[in-house]
PDB file of N, CA and C in Angstrom:
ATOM      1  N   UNK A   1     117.180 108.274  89.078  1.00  0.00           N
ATOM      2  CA  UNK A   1     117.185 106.870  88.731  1.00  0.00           C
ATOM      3  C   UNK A   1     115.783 106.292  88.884  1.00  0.00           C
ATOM      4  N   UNK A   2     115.492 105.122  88.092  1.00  0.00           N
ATOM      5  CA  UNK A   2     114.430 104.598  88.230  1.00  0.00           C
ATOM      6  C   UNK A   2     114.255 103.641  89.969  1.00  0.00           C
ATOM      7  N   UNK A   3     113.134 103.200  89.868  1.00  0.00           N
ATOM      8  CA  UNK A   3     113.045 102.299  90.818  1.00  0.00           C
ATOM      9  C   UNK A   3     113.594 100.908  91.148  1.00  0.00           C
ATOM     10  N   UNK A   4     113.353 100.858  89.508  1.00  0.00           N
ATOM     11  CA  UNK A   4     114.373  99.482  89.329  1.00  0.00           C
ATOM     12  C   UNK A   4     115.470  99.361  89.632  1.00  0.00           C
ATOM     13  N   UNK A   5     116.514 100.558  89.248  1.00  0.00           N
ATOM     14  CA  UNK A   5     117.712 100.490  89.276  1.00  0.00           C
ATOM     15  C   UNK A   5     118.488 101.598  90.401  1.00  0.00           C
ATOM     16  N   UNK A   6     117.649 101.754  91.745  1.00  0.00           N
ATOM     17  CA  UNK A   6     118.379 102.566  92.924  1.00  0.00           C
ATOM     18  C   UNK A   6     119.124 101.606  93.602  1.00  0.00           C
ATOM     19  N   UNK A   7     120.226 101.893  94.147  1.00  0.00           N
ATOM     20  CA  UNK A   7     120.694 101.057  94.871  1.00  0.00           C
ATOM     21  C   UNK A   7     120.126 100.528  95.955  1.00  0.00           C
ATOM     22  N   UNK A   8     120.855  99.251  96.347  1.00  0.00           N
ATOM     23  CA  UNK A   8     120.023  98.927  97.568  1.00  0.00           C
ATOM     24  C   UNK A   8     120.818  98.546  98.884  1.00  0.00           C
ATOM     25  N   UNK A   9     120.346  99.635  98.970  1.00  0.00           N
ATOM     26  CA  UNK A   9     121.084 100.249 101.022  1.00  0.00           C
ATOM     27  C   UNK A   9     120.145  99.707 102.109  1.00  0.00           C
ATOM     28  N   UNK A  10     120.521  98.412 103.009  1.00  0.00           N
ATOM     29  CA  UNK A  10     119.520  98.133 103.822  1.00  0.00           C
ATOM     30  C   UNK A  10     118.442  97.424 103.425  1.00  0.00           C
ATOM     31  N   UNK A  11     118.748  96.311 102.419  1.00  0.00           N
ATOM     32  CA  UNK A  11     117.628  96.018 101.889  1.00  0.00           C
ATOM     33  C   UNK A  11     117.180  94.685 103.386  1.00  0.00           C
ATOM     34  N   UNK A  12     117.628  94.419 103.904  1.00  0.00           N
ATOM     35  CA  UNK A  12     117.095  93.452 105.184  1.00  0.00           C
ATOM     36  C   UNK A  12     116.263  94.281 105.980  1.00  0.00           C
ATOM     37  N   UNK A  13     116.233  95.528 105.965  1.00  0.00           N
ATOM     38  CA  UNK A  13     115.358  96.440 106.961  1.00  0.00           C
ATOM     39  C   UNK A  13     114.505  97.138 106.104  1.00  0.00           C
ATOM     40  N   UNK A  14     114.675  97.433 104.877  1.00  0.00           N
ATOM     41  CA  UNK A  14     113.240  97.368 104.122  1.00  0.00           C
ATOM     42  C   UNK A  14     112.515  96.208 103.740  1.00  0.00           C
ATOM     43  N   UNK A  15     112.757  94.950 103.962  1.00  0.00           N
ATOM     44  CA  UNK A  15     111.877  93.801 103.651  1.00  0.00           C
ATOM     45  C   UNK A  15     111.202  93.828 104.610  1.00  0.00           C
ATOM     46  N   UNK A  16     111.965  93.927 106.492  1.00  0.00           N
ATOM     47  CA  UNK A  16     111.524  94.187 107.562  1.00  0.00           C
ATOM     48  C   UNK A  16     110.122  94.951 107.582  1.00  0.00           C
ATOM     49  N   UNK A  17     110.293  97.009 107.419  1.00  0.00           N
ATOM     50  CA  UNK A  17     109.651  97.260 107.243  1.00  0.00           C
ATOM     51  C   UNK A  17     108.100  96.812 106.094  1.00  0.00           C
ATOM     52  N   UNK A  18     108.475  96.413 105.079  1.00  0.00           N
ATOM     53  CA  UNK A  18     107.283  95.775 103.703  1.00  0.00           C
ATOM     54  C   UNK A  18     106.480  94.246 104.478  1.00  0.00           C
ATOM     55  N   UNK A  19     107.493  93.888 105.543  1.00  0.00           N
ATOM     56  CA  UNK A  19     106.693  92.555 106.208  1.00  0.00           C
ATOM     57  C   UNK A  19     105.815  93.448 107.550  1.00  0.00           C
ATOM     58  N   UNK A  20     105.795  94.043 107.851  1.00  0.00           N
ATOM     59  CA  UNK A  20     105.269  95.026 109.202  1.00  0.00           C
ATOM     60  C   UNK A  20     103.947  95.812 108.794  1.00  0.00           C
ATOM     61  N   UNK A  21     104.729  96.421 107.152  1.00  0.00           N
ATOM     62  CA  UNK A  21     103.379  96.712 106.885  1.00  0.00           C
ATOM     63  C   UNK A  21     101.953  95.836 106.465  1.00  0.00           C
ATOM     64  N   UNK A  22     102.490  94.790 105.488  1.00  0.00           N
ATOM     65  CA  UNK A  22     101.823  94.184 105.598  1.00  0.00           C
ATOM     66  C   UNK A  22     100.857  93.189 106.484  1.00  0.00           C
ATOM     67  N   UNK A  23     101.779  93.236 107.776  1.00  0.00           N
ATOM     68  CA  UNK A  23     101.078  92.652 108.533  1.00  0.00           C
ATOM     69  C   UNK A  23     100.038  93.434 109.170  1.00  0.00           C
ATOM     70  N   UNK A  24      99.869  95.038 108.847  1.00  0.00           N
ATOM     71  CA  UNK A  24      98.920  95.582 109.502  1.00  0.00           C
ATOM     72  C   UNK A  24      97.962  96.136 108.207  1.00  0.00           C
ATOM     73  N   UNK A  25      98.432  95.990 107.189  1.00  0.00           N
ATOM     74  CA  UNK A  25      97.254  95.559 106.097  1.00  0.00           C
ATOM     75  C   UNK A  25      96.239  94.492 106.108  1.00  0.00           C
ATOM     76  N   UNK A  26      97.020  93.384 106.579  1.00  0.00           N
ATOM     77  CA  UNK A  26      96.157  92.183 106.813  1.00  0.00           C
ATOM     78  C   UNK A  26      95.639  92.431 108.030  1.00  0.00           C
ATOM     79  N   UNK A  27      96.001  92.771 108.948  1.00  0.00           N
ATOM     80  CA  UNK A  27      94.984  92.992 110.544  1.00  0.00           C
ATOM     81  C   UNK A  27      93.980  94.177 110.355  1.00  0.00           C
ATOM     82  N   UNK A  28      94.233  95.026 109.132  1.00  0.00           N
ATOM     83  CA  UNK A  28      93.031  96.295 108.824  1.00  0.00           C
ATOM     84  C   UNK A  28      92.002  95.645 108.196  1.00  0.00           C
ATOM     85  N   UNK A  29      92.143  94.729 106.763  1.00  0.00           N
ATOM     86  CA  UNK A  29      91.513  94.095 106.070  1.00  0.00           C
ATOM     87  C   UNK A  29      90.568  92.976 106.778  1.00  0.00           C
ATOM     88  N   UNK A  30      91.137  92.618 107.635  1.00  0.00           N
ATOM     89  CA  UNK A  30      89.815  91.544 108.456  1.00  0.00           C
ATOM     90  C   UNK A  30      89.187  92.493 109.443  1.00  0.00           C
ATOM     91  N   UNK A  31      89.594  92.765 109.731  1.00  0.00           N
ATOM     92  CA  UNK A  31      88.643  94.313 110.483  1.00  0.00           C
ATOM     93  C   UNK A  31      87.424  94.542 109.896  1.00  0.00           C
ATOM     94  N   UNK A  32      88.022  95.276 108.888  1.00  0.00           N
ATOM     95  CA  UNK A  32      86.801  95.844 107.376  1.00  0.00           C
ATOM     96  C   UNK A  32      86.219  94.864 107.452  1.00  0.00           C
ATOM     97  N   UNK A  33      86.630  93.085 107.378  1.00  0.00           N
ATOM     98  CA  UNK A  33      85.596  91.875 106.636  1.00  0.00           C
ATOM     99  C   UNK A  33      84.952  91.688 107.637  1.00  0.00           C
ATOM    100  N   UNK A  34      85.503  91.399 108.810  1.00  0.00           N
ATOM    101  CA  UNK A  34      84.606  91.593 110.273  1.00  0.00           C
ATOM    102  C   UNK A  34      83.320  92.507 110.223  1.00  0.00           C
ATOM    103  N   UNK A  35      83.871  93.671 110.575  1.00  0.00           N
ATOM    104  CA  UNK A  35      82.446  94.783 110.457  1.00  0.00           C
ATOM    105  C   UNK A  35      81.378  94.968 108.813  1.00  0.00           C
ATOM    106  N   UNK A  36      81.839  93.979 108.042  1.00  0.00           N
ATOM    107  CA  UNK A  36      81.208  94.010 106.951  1.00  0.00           C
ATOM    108  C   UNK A  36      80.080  92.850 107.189  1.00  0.00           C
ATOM    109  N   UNK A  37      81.043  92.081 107.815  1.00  0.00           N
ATOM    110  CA  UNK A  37      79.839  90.535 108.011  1.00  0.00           C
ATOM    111  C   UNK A  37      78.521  90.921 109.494  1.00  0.00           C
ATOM    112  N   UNK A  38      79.267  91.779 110.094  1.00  0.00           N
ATOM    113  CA  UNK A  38      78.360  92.065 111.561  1.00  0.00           C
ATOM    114  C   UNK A  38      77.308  93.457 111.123  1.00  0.00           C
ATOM    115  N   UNK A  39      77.683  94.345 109.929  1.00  0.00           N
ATOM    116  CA  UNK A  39      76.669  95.093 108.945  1.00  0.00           C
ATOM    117  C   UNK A  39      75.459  94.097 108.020  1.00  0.00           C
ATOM    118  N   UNK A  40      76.279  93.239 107.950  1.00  0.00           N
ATOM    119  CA  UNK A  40      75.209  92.496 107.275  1.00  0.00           C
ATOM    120  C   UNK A  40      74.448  91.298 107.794  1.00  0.00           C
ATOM    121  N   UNK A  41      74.626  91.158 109.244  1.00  0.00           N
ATOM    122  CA  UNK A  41      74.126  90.362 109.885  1.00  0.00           C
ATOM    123  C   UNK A  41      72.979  91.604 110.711  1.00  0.00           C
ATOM    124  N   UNK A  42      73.390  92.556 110.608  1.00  0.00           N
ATOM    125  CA  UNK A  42      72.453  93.169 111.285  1.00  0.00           C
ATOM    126  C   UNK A  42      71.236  94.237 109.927  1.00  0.00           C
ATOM    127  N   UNK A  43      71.334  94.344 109.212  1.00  0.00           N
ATOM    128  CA  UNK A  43      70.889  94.280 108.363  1.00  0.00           C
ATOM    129  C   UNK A  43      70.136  93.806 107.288  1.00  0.00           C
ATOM    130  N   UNK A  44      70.488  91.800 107.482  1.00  0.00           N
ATOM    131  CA  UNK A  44      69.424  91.237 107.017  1.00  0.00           C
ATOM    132  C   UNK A  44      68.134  91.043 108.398  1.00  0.00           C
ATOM    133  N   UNK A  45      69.120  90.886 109.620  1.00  0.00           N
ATOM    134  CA  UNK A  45      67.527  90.907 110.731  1.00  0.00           C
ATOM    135  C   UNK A  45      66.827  91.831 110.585  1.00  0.00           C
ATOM    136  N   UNK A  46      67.434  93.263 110.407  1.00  0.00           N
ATOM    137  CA  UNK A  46      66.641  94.280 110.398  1.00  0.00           C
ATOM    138  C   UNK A  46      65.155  93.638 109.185  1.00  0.00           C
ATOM    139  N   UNK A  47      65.590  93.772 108.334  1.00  0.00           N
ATOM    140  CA  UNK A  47      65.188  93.312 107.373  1.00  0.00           C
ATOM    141  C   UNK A  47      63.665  92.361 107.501  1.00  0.00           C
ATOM    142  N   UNK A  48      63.958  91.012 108.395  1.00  0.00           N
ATOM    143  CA  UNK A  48      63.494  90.235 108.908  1.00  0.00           C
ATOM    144  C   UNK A  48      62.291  90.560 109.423  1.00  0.00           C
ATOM    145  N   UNK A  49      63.207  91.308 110.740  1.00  0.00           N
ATOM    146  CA  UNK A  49      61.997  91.657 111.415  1.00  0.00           C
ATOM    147  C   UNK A  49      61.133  92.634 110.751  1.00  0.00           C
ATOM    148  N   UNK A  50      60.918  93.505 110.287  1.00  0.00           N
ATOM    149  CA  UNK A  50      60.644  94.777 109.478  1.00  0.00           C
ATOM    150  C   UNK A  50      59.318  93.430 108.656  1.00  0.00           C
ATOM    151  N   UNK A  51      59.693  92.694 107.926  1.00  0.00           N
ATOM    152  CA  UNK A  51      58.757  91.764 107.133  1.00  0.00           C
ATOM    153  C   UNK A  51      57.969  91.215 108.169  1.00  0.00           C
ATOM    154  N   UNK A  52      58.254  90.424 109.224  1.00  0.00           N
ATOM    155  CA  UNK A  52      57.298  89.470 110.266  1.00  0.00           C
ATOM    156  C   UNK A  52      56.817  90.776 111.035  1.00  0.00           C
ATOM    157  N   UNK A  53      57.070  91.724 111.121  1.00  0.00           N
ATOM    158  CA  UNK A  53      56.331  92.529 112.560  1.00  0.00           C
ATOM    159  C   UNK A  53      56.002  93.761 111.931  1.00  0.00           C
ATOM    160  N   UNK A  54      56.955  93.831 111.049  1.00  0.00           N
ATOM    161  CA  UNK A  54      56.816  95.928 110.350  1.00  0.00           C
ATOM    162  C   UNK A  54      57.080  96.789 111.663  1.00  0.00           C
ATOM    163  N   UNK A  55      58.194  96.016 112.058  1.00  0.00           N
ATOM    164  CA  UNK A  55      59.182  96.396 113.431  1.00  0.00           C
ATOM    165  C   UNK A  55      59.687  98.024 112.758  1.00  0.00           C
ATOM    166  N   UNK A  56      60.723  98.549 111.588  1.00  0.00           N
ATOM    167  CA  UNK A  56      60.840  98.940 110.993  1.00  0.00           C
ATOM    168  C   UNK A  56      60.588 100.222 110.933  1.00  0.00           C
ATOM    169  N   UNK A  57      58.571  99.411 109.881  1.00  0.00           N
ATOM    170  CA  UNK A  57      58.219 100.590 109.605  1.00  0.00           C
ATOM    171  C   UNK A  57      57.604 101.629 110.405  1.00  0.00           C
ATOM    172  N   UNK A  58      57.121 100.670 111.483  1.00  0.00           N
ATOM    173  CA  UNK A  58      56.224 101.284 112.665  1.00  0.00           C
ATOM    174  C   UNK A  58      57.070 102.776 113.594  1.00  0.00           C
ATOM    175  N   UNK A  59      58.531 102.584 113.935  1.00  0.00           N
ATOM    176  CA  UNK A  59      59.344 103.329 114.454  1.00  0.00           C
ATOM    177  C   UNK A  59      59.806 103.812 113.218  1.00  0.00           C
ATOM    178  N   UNK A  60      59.912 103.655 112.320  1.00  0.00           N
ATOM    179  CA  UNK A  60      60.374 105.047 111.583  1.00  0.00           C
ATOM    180  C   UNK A  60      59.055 105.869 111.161  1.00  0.00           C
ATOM    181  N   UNK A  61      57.521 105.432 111.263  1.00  0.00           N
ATOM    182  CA  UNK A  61      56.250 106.437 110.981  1.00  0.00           C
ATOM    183  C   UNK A  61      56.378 106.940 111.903  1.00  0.00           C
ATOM    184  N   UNK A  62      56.510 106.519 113.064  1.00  0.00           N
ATOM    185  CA  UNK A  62      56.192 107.505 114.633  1.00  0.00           C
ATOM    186  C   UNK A  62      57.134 108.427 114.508  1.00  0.00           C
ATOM    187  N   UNK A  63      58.617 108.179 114.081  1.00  0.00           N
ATOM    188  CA  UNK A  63      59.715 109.117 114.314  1.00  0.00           C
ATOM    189  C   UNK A  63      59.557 110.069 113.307  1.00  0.00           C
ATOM    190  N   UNK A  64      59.243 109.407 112.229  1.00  0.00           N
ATOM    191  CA  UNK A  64      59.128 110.726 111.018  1.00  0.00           C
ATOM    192  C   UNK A  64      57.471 111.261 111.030  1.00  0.00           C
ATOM    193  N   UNK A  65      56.652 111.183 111.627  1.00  0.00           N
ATOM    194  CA  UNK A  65      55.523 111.680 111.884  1.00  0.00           C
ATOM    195  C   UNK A  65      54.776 111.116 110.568  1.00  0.00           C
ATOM    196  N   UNK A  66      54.818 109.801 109.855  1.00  0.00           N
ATOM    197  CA  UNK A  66      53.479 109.143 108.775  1.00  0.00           C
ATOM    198  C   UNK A  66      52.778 109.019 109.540  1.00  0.00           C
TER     199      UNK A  66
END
């Protein structure tokens, strides 16, 4: 049978389950947006500093031997 048309056995405890998951879709998804905004907060300083000091480039010549 299709999907459309299986019966529906328990459908109060599969909405259950489809609300559970989703609720840990949405608690994964701000996670991701979280560590996306704290990547890019650390990333434009990098950035920053690298321009005002050549913070940057200075430790990556020493480390890579320029």
């Amino acid at each position: 049978m299709s999907k459309n048309h299986q019966p529906h056995s328990g459908g109060h405890a599969a909405t259950l389950s489809h609300e559970a998951e989703y609720r840990i879709i949405k608690h994964d998804l701000l996670k991701v947006l979280a560590l996306n905004l704290v990547y890019l907060v650390v990333i434009v300083a990098l950035y920053w500093a690298n321009q005002t000091s050549h913070l940057v480039d200075n430790t990556l010549g020493k480390l890579l031997k320029f």
